[in-house]
N, C-alpha and C. Protein backbone atom coordinates (compact mmCIF):
# COMPACT_ATOMS: atom_id res chain seq x y z
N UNK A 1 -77.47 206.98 -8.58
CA UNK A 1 -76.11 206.49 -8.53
C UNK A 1 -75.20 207.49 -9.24
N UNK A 2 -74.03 207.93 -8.76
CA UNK A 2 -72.96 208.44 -8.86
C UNK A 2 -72.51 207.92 -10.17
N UNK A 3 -71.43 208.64 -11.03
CA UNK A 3 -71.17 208.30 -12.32
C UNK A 3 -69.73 207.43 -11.66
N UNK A 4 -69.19 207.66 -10.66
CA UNK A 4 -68.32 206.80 -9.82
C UNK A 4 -68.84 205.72 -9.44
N UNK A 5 -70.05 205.74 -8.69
CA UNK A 5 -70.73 204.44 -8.25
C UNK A 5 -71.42 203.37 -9.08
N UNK A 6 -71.42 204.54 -10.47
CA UNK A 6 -71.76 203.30 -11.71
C UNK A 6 -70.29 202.63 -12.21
N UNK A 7 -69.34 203.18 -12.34
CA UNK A 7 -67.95 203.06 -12.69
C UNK A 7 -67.74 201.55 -11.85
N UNK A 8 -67.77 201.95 -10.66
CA UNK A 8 -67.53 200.97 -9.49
C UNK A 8 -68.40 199.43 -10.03
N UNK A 9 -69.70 199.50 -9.82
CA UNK A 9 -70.42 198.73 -10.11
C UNK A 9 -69.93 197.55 -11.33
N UNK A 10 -69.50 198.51 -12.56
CA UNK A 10 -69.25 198.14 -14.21
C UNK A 10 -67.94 197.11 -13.75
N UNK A 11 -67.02 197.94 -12.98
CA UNK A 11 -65.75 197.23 -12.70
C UNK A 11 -65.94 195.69 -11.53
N UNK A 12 -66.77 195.89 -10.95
CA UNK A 12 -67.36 194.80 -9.67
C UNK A 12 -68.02 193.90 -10.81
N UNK A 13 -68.45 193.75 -11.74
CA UNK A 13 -69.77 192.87 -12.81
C UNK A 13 -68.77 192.53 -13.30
N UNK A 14 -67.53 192.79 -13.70
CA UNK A 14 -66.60 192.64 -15.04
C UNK A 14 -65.15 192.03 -14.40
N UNK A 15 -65.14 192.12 -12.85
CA UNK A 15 -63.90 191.43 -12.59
C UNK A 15 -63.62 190.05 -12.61
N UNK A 16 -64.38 189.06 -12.24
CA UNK A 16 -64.04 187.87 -12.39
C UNK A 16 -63.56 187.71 -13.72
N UNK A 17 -64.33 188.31 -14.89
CA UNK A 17 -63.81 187.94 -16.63
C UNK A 17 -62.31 188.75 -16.65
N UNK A 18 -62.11 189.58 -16.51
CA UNK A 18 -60.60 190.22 -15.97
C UNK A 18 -59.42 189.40 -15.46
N UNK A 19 -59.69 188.74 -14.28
CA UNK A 19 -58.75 187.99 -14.22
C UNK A 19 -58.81 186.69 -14.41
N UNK A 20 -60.03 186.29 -15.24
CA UNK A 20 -59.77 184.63 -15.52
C UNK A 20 -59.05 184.83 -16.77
N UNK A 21 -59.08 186.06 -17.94
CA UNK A 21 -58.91 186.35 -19.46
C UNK A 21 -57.02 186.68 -19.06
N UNK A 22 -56.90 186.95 -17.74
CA UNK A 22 -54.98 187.18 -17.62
C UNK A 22 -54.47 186.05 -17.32
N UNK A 23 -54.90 185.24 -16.55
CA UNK A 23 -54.58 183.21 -16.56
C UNK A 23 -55.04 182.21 -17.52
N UNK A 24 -55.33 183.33 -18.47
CA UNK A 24 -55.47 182.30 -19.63
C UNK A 24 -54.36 181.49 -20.03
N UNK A 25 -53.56 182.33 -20.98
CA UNK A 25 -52.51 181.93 -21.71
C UNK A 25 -50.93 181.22 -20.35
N UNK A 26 -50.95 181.87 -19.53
CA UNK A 26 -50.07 181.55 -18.48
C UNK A 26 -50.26 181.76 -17.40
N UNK A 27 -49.56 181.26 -16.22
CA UNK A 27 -50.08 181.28 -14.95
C UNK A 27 -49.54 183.00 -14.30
N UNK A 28 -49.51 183.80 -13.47
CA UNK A 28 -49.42 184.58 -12.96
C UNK A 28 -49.56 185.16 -11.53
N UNK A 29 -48.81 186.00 -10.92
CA UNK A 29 -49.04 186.01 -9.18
C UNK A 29 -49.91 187.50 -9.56
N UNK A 30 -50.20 187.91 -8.14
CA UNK A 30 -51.40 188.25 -7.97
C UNK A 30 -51.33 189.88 -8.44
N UNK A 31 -49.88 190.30 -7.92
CA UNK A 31 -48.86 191.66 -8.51
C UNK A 31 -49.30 191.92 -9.49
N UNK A 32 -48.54 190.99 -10.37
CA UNK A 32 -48.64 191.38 -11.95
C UNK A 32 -49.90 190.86 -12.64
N UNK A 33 -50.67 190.40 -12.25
CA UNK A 33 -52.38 190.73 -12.90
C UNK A 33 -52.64 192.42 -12.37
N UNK A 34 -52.67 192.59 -11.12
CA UNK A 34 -52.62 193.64 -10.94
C UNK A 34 -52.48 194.92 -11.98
N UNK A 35 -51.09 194.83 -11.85
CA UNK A 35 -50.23 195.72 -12.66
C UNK A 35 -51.40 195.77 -14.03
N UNK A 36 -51.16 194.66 -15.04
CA UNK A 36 -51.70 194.27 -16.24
C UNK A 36 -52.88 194.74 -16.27
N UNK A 37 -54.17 194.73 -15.11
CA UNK A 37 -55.00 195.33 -15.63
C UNK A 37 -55.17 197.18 -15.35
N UNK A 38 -54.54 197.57 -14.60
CA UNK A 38 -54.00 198.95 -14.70
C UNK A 38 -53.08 199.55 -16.03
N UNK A 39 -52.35 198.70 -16.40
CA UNK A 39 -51.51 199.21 -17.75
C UNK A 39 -52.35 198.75 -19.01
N UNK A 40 -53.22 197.96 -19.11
CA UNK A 40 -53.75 197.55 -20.69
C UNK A 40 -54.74 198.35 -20.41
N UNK A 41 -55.50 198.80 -19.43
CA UNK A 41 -56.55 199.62 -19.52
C UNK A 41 -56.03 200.85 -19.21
N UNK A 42 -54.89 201.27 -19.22
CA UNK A 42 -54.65 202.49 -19.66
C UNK A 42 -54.88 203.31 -18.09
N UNK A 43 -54.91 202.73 -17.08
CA UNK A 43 -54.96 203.71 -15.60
C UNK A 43 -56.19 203.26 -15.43
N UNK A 44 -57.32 203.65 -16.12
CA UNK A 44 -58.77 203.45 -16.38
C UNK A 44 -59.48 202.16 -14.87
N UNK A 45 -59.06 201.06 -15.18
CA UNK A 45 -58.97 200.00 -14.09
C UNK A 45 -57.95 199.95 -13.28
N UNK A 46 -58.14 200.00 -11.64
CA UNK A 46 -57.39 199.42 -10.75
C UNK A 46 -57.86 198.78 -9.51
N UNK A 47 -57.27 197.59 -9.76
CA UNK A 47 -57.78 196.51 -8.05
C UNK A 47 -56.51 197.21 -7.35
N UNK A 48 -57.00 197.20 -6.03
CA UNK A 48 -56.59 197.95 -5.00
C UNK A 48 -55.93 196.26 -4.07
N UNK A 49 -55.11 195.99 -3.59
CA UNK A 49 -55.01 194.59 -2.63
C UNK A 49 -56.03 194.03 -2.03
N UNK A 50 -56.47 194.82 -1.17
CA UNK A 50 -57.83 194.21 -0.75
C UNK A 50 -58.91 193.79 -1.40
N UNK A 51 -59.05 194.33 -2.54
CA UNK A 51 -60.06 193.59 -3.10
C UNK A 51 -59.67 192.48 -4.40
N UNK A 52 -58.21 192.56 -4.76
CA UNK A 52 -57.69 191.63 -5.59
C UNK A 52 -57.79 190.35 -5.60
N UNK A 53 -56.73 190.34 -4.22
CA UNK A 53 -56.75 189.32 -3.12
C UNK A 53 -58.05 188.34 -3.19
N UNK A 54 -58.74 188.69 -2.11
CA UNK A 54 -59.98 188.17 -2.31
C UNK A 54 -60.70 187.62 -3.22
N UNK A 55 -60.95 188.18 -4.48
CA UNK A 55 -61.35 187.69 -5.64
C UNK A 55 -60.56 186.61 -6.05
N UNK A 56 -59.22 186.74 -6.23
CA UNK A 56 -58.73 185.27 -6.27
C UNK A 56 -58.68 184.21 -5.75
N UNK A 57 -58.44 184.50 -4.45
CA UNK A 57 -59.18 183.38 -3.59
C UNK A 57 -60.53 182.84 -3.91
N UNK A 58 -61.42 183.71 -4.17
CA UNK A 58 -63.01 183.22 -4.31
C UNK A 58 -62.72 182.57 -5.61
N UNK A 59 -61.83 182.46 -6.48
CA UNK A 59 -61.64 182.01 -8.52
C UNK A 59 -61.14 180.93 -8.03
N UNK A 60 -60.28 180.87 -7.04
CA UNK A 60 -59.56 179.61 -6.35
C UNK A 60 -60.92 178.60 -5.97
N UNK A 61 -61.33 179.23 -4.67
CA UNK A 61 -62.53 177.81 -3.89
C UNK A 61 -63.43 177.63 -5.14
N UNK A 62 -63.39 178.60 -6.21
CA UNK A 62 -64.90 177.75 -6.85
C UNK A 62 -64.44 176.78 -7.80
N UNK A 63 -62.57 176.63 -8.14
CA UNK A 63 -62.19 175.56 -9.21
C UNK A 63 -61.85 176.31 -10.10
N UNK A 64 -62.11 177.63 -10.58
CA UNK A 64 -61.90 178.54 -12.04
C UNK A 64 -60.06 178.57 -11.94
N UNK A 65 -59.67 179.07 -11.01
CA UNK A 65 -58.12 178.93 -11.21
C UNK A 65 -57.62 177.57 -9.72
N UNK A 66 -56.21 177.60 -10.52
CA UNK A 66 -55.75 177.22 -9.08
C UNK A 66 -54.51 177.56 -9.00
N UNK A 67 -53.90 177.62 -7.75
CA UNK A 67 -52.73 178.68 -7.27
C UNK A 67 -51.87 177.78 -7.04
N UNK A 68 -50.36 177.66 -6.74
CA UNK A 68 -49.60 177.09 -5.94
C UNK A 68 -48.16 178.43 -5.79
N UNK A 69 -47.53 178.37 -4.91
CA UNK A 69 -46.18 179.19 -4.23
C UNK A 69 -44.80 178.60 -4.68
N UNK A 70 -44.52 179.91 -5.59
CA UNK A 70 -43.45 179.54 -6.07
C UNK A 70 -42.27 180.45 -5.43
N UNK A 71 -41.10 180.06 -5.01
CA UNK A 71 -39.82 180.65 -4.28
C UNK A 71 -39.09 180.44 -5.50
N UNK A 72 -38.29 181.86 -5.42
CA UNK A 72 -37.33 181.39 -6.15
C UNK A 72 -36.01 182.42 -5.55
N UNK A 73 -34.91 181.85 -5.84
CA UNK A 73 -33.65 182.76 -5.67
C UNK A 73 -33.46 184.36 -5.43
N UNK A 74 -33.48 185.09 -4.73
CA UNK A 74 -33.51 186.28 -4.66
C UNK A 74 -34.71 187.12 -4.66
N UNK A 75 -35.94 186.14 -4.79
CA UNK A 75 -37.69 186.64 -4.73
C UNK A 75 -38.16 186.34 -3.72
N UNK A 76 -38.73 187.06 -3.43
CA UNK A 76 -40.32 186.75 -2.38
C UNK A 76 -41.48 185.83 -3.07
N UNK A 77 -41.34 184.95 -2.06
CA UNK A 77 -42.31 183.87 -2.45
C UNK A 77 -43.59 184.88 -2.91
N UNK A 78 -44.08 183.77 -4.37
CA UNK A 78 -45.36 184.49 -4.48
C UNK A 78 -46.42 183.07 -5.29
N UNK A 79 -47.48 183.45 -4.95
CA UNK A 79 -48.48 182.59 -5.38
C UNK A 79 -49.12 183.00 -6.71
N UNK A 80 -48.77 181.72 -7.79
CA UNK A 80 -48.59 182.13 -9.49
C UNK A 80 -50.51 181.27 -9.78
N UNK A 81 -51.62 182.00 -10.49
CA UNK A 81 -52.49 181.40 -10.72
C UNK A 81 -52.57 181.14 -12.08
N UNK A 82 -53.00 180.00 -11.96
CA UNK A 82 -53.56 179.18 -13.97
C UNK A 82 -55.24 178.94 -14.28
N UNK A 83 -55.20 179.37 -14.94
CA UNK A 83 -57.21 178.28 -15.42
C UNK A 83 -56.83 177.01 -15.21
N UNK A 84 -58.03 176.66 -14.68
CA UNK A 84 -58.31 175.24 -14.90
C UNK A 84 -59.10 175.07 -16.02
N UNK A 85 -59.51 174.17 -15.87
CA UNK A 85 -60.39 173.37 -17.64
C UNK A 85 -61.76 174.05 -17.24
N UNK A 86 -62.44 174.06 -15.25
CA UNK A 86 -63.65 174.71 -15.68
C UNK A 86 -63.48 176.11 -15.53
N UNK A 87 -62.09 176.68 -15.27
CA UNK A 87 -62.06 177.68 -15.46
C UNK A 87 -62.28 178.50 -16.88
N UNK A 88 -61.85 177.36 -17.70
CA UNK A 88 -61.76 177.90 -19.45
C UNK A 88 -62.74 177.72 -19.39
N UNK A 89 -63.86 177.09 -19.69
CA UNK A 89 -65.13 176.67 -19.34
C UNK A 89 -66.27 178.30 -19.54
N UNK A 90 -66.00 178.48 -17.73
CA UNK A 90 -66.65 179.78 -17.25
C UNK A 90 -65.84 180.95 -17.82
N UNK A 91 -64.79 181.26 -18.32
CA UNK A 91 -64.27 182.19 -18.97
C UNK A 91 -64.84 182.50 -20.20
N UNK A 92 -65.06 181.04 -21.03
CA UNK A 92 -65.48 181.27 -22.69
C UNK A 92 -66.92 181.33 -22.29
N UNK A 93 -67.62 181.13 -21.34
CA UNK A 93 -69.63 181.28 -21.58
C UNK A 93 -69.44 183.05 -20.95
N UNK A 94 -68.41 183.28 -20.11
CA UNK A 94 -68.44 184.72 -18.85
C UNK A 94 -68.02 185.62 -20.64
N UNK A 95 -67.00 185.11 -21.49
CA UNK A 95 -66.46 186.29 -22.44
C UNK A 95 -67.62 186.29 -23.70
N UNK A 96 -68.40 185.33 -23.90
CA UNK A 96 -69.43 185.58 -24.57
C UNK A 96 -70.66 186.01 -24.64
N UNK A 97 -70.95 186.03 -22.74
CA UNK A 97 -72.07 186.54 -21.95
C UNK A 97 -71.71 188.03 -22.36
N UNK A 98 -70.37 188.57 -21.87
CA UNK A 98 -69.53 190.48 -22.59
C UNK A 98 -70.27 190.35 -23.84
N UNK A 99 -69.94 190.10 -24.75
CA UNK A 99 -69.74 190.73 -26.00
C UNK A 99 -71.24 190.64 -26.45
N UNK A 100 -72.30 189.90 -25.93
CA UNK A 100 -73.72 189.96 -26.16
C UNK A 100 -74.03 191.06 -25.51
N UNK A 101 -73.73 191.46 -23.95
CA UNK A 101 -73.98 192.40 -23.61
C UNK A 101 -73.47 193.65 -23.91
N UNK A 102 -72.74 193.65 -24.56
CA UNK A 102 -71.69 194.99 -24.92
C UNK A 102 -72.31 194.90 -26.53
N UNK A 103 -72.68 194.17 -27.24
CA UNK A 103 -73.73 194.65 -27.92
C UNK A 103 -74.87 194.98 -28.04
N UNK A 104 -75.85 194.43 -27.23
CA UNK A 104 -76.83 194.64 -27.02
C UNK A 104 -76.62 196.07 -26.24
N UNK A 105 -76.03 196.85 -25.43
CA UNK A 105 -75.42 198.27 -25.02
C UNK A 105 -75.53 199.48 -26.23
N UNK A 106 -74.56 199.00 -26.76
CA UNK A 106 -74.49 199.69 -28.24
C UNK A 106 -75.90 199.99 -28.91
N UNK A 107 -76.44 198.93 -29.49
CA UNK A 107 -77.55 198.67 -29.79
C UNK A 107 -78.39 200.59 -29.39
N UNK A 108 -78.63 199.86 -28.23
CA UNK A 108 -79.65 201.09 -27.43
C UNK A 108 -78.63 202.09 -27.26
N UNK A 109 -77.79 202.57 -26.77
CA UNK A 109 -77.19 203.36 -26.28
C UNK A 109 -77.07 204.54 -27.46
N UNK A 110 -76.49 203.72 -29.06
CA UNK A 110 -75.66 204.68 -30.21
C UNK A 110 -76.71 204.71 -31.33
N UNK A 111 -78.17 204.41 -30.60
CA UNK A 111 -79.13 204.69 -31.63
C UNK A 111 -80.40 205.21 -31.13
N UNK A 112 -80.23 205.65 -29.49
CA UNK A 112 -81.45 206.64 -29.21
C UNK A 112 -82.15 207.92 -30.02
């Protein structure tokens, strides 16, 4: 595997916790998660539409978020997502499943 195709992979394992950890605190359309995880990670991460999209939809059918379309004055309708309760749920076991694994990483990795 490619140091791209591992990149790819890391980012594919780690997206659902990505955008359930940006509908935490408030609800959000699909844009500006976008945006957010391109600017807090520094360029480093970017969902492309096609594959954004999708993933939210799939956070949608399984209950983790839910969406509704908001219009407003001078905007293009856009569809704003929130956690649900089992979304907080699968977010707090998905962000503690990270940080075991991102230690256990360390571990081996910064002491070969």
């Amino acid at each position: 595997m490619t140091t791209s195709g591992f990149e790819r992979e890391l980012k594919k394992g780690s997206a659902e916790l990505l955008l359930l950890s940006l509908v935490e605190q408030r609800a959000r359309h699909g844009y500006e998660i976008g945006k957010l995880i391109e600017t807090r990670s520094r360029g480093a991460l970017r969902f492309n539409v096609a594959s954004l999209y999708p993933l939210l939809y799939r956070l949608e059918r399984r209950g983790w978020i839910a969406g509704r379309w908001v219009e407003r004055a001078g905007e293009r309708r856009r569809r704003y997502y929130k956690l649900t309760h089992e979304g907080r749920k699968t977010l707090a076991e998905q962000r503690s499943a990270w940080v075991n694994f991102v230690a256990a990483m360390r571990q081996v990795t910064e002491h070969a």
